[in-house]
C-alpha atoms as a PDB file:
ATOM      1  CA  UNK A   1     -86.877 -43.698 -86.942  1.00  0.00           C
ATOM      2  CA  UNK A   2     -83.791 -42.763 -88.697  1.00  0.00           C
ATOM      3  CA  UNK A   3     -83.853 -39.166 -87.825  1.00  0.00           C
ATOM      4  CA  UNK A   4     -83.810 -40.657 -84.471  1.00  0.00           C
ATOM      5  CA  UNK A   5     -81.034 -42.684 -84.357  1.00  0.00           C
ATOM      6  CA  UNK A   6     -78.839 -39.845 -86.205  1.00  0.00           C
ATOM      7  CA  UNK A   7     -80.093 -37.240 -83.182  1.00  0.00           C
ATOM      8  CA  UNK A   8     -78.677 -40.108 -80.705  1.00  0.00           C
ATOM      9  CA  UNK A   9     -75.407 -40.364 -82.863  1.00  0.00           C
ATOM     10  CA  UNK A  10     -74.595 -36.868 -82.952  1.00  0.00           C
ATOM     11  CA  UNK A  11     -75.858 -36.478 -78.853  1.00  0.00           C
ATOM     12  CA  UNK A  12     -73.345 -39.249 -78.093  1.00  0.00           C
ATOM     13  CA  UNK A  13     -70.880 -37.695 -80.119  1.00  0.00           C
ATOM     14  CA  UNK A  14     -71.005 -34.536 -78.406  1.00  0.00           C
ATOM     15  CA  UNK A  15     -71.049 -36.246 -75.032  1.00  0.00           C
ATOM     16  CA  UNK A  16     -67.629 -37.851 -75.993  1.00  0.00           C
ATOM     17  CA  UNK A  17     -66.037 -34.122 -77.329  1.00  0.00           C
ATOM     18  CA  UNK A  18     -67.367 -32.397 -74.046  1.00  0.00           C
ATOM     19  CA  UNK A  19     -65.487 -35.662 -71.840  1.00  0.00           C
ATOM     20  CA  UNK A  20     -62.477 -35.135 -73.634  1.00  0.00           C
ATOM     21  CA  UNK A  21     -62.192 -31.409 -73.192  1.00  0.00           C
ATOM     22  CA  UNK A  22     -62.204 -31.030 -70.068  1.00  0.00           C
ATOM     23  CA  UNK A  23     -59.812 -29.430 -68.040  1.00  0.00           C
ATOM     24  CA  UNK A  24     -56.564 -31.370 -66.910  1.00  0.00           C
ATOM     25  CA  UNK A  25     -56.715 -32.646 -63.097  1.00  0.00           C
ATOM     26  CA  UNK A  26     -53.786 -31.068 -60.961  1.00  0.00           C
ATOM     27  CA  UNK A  27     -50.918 -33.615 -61.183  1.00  0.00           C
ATOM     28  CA  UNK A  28     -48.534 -34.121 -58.069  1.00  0.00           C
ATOM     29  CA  UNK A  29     -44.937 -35.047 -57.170  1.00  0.00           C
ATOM     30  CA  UNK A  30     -42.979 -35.560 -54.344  1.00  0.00           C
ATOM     31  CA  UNK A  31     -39.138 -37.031 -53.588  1.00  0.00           C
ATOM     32  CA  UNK A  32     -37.112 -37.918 -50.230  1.00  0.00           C
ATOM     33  CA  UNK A  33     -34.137 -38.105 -49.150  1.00  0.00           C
ATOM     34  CA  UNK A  34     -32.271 -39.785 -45.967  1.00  0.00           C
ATOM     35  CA  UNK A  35     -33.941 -41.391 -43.257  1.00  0.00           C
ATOM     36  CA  UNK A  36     -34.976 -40.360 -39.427  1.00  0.00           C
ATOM     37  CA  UNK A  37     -32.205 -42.060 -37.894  1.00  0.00           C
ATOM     38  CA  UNK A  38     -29.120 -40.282 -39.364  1.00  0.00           C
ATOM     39  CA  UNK A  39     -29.393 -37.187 -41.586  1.00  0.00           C
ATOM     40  CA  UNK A  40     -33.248 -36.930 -41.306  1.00  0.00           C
ATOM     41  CA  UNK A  41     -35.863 -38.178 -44.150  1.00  0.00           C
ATOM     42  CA  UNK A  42     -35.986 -34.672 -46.220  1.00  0.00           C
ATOM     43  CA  UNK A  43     -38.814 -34.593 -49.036  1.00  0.00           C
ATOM     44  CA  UNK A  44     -40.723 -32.139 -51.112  1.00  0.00           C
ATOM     45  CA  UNK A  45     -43.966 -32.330 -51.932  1.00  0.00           C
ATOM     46  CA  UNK A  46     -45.229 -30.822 -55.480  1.00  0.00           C
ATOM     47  CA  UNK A  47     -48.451 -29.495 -56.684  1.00  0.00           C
ATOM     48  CA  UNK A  48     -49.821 -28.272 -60.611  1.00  0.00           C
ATOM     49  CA  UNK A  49     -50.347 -29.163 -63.929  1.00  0.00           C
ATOM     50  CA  UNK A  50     -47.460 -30.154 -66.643  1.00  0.00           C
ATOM     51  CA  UNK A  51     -44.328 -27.174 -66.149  1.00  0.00           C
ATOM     52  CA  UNK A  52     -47.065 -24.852 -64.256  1.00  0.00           C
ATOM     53  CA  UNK A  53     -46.486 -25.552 -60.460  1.00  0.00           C
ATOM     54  CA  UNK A  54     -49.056 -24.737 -58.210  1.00  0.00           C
ATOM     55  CA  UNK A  55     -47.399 -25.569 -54.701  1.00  0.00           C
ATOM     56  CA  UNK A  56     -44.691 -26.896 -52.780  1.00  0.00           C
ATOM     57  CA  UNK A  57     -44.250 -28.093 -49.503  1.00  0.00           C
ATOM     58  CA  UNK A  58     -41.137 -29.728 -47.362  1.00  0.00           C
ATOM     59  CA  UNK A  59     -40.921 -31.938 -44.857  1.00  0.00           C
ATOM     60  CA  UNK A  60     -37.979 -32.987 -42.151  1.00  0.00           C
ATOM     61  CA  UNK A  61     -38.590 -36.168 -40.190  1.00  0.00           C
ATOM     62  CA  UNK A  62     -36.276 -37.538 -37.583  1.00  0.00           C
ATOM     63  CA  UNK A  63     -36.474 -40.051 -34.674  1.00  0.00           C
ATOM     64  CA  UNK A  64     -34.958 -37.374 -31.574  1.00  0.00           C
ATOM     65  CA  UNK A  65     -35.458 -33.770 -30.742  1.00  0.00           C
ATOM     66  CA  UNK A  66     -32.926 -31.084 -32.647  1.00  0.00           C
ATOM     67  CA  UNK A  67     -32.200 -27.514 -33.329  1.00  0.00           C
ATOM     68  CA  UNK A  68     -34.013 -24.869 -34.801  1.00  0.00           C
ATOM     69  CA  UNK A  69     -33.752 -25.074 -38.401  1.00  0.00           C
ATOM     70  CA  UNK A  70     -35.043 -23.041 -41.695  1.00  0.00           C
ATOM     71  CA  UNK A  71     -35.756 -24.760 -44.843  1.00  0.00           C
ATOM     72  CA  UNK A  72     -34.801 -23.623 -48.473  1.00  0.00           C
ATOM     73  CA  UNK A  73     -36.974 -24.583 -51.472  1.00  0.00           C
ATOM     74  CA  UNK A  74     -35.330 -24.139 -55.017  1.00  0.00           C
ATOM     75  CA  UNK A  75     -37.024 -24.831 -58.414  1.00  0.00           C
ATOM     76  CA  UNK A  76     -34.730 -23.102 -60.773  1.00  0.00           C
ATOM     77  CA  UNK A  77     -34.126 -19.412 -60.228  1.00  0.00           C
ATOM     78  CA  UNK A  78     -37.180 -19.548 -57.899  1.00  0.00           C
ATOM     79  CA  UNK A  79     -35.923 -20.090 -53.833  1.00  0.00           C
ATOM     80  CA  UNK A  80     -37.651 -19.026 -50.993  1.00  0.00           C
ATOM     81  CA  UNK A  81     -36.577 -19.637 -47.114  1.00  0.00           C
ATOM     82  CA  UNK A  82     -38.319 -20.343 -44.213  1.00  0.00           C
ATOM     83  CA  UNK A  83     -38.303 -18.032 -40.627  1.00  0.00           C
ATOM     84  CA  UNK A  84     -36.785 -20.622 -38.049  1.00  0.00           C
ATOM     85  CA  UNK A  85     -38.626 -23.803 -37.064  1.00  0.00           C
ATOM     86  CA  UNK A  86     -38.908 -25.203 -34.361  1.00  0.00           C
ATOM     87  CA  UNK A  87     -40.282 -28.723 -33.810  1.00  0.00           C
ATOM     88  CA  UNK A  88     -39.325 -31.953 -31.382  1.00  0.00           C
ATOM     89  CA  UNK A  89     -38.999 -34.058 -34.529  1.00  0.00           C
ATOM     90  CA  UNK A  90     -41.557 -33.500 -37.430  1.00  0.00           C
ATOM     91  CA  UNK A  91     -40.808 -30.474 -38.879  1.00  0.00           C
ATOM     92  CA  UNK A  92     -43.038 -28.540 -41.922  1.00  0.00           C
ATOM     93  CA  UNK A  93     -43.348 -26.016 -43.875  1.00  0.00           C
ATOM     94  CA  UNK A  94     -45.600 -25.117 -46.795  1.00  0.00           C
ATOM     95  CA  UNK A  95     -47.690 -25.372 -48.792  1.00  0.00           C
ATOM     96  CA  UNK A  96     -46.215 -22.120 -50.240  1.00  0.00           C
ATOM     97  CA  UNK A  97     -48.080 -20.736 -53.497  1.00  0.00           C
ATOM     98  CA  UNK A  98     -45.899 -21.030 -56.437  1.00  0.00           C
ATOM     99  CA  UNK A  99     -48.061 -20.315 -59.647  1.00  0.00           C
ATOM    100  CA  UNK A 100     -45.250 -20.017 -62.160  1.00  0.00           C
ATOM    101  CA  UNK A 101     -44.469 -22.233 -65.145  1.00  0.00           C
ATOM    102  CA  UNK A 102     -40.853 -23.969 -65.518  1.00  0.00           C
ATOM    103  CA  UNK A 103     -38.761 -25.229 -68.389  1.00  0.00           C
ATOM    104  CA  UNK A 104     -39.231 -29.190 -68.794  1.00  0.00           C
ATOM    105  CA  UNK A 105     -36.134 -30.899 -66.892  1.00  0.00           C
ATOM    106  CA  UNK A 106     -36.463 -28.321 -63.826  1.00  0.00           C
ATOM    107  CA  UNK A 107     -35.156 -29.433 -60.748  1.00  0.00           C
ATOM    108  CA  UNK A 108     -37.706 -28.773 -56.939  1.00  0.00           C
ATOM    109  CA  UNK A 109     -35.246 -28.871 -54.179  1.00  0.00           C
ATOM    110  CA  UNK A 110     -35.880 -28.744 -50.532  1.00  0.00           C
ATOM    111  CA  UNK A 111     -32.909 -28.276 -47.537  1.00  0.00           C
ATOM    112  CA  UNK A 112     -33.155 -27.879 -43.993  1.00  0.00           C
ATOM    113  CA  UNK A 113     -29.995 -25.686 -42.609  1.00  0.00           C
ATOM    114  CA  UNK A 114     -30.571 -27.930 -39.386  1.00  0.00           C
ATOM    115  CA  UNK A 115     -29.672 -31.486 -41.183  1.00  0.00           C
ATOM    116  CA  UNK A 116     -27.489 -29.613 -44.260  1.00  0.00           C
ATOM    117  CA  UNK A 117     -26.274 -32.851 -45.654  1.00  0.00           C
ATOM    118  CA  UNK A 118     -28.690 -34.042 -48.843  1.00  0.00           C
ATOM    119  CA  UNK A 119     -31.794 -32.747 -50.383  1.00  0.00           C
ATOM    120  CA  UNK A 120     -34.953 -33.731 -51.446  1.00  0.00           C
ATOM    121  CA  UNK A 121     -35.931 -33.353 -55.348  1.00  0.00           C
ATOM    122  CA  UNK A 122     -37.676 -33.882 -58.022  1.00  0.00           C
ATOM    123  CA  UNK A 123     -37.575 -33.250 -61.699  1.00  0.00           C
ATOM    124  CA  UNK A 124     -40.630 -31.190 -63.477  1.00  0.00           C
ATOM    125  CA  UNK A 125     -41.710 -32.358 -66.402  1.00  0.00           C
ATOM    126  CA  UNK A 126     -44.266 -31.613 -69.538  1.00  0.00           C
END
């Protein structure tokens, strides 16, 4: 019997090690800026784990049809630009593979050269 309850002890245990290594669940972030009406709502959108990024993705929102426009994300020295967009009044772009870690306190940015005042942002941290 007490060989028994020591092989359930140590089973359990090991259970509760196995839970607790497992691997960390992608975390997500997003920001936005601005709102349809004037200067468009403007957000980012943020996929990975701790400083690693995964993905990002921008949005531009805005309640009557517009010009063209090509967005610009920035997270650090990273930046990448869009081809021209053209949309009534939801534009997209992304999600754009990223796979690159960043220092804690980096700054994701997204602009839209068609609605150039304010950005969307948030802050990566560990």
């Amino acid at each position: 019997m007490l060989n028994r309850t020591r092989t359930a002890i140590m089973a359990g245990a090991c259970l509760i090690g196995a839970l607790s290594m497992s691997p960390p669940a992608y975390a997500s972030g997003s920001g936005c800026t601005g709102n349809p009406g004037s200067s468009g709502s403007k957000c980012i959108y943020v996929t990975g784990t701790k400083l690693k990024v995964k993905t990002v993705k921008t949005t531009l929102t805005k309640n009557h049809a517009d010009d063209c426009g090509k967005a610009t994300i920035t997270i650090g020295s990273w930046k990448k630009t869009s081809g021209k967009i053209c949309k009534a009044r939801d534009f997209s772009w992304g999600p754009i593979t990223v796979n690159k870690s960043f220092r804690d306190g980096t700054k994701a940015c997204a602009s839209w050269s068609n609605y150039p005042r304010g950005k969307a942002c948030v802050t990566i941290h560990d």
